[in-house]
C-alpha atoms as a PDB file:
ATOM      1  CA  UNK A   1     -10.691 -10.751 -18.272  1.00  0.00           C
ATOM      2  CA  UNK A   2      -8.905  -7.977 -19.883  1.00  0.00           C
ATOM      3  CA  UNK A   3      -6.126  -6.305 -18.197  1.00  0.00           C
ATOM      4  CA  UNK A   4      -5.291  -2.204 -18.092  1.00  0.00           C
ATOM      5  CA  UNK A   5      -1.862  -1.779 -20.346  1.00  0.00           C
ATOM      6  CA  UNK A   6       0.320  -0.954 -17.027  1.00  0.00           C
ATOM      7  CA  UNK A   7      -1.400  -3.967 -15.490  1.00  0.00           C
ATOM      8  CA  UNK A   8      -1.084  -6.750 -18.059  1.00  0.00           C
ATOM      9  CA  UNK A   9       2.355  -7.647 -16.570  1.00  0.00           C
ATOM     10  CA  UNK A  10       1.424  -8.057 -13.101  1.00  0.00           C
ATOM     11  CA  UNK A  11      -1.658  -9.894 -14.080  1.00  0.00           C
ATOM     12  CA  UNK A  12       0.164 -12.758 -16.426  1.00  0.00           C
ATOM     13  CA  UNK A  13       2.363 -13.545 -12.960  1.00  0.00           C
ATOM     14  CA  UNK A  14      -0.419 -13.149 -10.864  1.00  0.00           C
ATOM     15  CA  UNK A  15      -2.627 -16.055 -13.033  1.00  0.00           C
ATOM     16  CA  UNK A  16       0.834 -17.996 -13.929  1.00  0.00           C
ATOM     17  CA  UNK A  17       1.064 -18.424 -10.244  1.00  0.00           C
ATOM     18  CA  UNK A  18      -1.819 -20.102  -9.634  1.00  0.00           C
ATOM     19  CA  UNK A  19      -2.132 -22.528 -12.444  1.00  0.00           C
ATOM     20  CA  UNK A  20       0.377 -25.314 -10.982  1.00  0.00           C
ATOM     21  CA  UNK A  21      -1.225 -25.454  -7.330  1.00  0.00           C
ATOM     22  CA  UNK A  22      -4.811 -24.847  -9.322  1.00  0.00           C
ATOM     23  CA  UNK A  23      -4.362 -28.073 -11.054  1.00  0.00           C
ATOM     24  CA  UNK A  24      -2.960 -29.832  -8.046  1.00  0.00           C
ATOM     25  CA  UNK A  25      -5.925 -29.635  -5.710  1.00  0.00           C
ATOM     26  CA  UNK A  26      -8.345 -32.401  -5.428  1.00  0.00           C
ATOM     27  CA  UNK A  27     -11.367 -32.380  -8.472  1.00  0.00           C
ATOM     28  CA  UNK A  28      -9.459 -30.216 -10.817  1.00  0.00           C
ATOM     29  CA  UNK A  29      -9.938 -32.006 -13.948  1.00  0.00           C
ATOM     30  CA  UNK A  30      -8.449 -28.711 -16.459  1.00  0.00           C
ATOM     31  CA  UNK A  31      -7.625 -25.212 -15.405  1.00  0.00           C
ATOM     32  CA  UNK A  32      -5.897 -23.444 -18.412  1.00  0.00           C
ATOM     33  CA  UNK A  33      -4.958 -20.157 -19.130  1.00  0.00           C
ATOM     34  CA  UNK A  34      -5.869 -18.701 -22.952  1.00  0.00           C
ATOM     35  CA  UNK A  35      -4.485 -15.986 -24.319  1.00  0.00           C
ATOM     36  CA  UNK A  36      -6.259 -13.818 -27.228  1.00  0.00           C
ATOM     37  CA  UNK A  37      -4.196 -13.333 -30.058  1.00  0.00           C
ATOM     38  CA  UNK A  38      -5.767 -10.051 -31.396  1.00  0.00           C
ATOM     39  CA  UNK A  39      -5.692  -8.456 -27.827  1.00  0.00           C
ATOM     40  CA  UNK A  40      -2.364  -8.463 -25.849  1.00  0.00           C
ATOM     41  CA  UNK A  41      -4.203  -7.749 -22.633  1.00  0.00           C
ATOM     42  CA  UNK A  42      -7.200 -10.282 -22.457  1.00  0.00           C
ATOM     43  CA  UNK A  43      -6.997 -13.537 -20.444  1.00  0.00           C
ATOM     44  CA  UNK A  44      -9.307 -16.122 -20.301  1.00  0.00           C
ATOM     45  CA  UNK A  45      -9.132 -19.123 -17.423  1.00  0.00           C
ATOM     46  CA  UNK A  46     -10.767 -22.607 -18.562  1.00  0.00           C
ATOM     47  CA  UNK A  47     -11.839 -24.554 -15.967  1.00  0.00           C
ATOM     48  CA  UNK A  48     -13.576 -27.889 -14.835  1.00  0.00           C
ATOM     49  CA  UNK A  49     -14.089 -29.405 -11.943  1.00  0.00           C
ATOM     50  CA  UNK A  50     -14.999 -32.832 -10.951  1.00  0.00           C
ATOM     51  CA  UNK A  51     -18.256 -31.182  -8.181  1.00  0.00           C
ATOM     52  CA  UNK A  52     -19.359 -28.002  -6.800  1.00  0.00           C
ATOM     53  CA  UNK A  53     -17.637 -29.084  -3.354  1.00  0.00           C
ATOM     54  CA  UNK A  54     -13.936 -28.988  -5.332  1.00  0.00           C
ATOM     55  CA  UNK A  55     -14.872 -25.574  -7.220  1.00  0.00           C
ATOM     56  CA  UNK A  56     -15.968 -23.917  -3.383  1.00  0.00           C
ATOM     57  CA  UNK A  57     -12.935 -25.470  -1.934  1.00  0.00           C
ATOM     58  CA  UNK A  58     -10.821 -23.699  -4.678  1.00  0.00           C
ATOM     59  CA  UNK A  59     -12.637 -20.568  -3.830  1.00  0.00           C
ATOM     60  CA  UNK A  60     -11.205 -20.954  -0.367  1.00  0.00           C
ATOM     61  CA  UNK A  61      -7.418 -21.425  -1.110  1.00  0.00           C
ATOM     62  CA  UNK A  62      -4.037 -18.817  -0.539  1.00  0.00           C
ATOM     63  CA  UNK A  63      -3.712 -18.811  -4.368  1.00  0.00           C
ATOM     64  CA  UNK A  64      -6.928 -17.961  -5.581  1.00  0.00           C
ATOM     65  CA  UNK A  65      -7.564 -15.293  -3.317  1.00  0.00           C
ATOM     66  CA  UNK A  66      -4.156 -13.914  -4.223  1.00  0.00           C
ATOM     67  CA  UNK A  67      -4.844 -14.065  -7.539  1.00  0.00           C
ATOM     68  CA  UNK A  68      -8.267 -11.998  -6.997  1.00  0.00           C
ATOM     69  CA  UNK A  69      -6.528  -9.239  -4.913  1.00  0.00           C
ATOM     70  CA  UNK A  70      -4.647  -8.779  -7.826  1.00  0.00           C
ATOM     71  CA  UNK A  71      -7.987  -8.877 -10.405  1.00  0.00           C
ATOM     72  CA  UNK A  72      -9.296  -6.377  -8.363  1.00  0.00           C
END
């Protein structure tokens, strides 16, 4: 995902925020944030999950859904 310039800021803490209870719930195996080198405001998230079950329970959590109010 690529950030607006007067956004990039806001988005780092937003995705910061949710690694550490990200990789805490049950059937994350990796969740990892990537930065690009050549492009200040581009993010990437790697992750994998141990079922589909995990993955739609993550979907259903405080953190992700804060994190996506501030994606959107």
């Amino acid at each position: 995902m690529t950030a607006k310039p007067k956004h990039t800021h806001q988005v780092s803490e937003a995705i910061n925020a949710a690694i550490a209870p990200t990789r805490a719930e049950s059937g994350c195996d990796r969740y990892d944030l990537l930065l690009d080198n050549n492009n200040d405001h581009r993010f990437v998230l790697h992750a994998e999950w141990q079922n589909k079950a995990a993955l739609d329970a993550h979907f259903t959590t405080d953190h992700f859904n804060t994190l996506i109010k501030h994606l959107t």
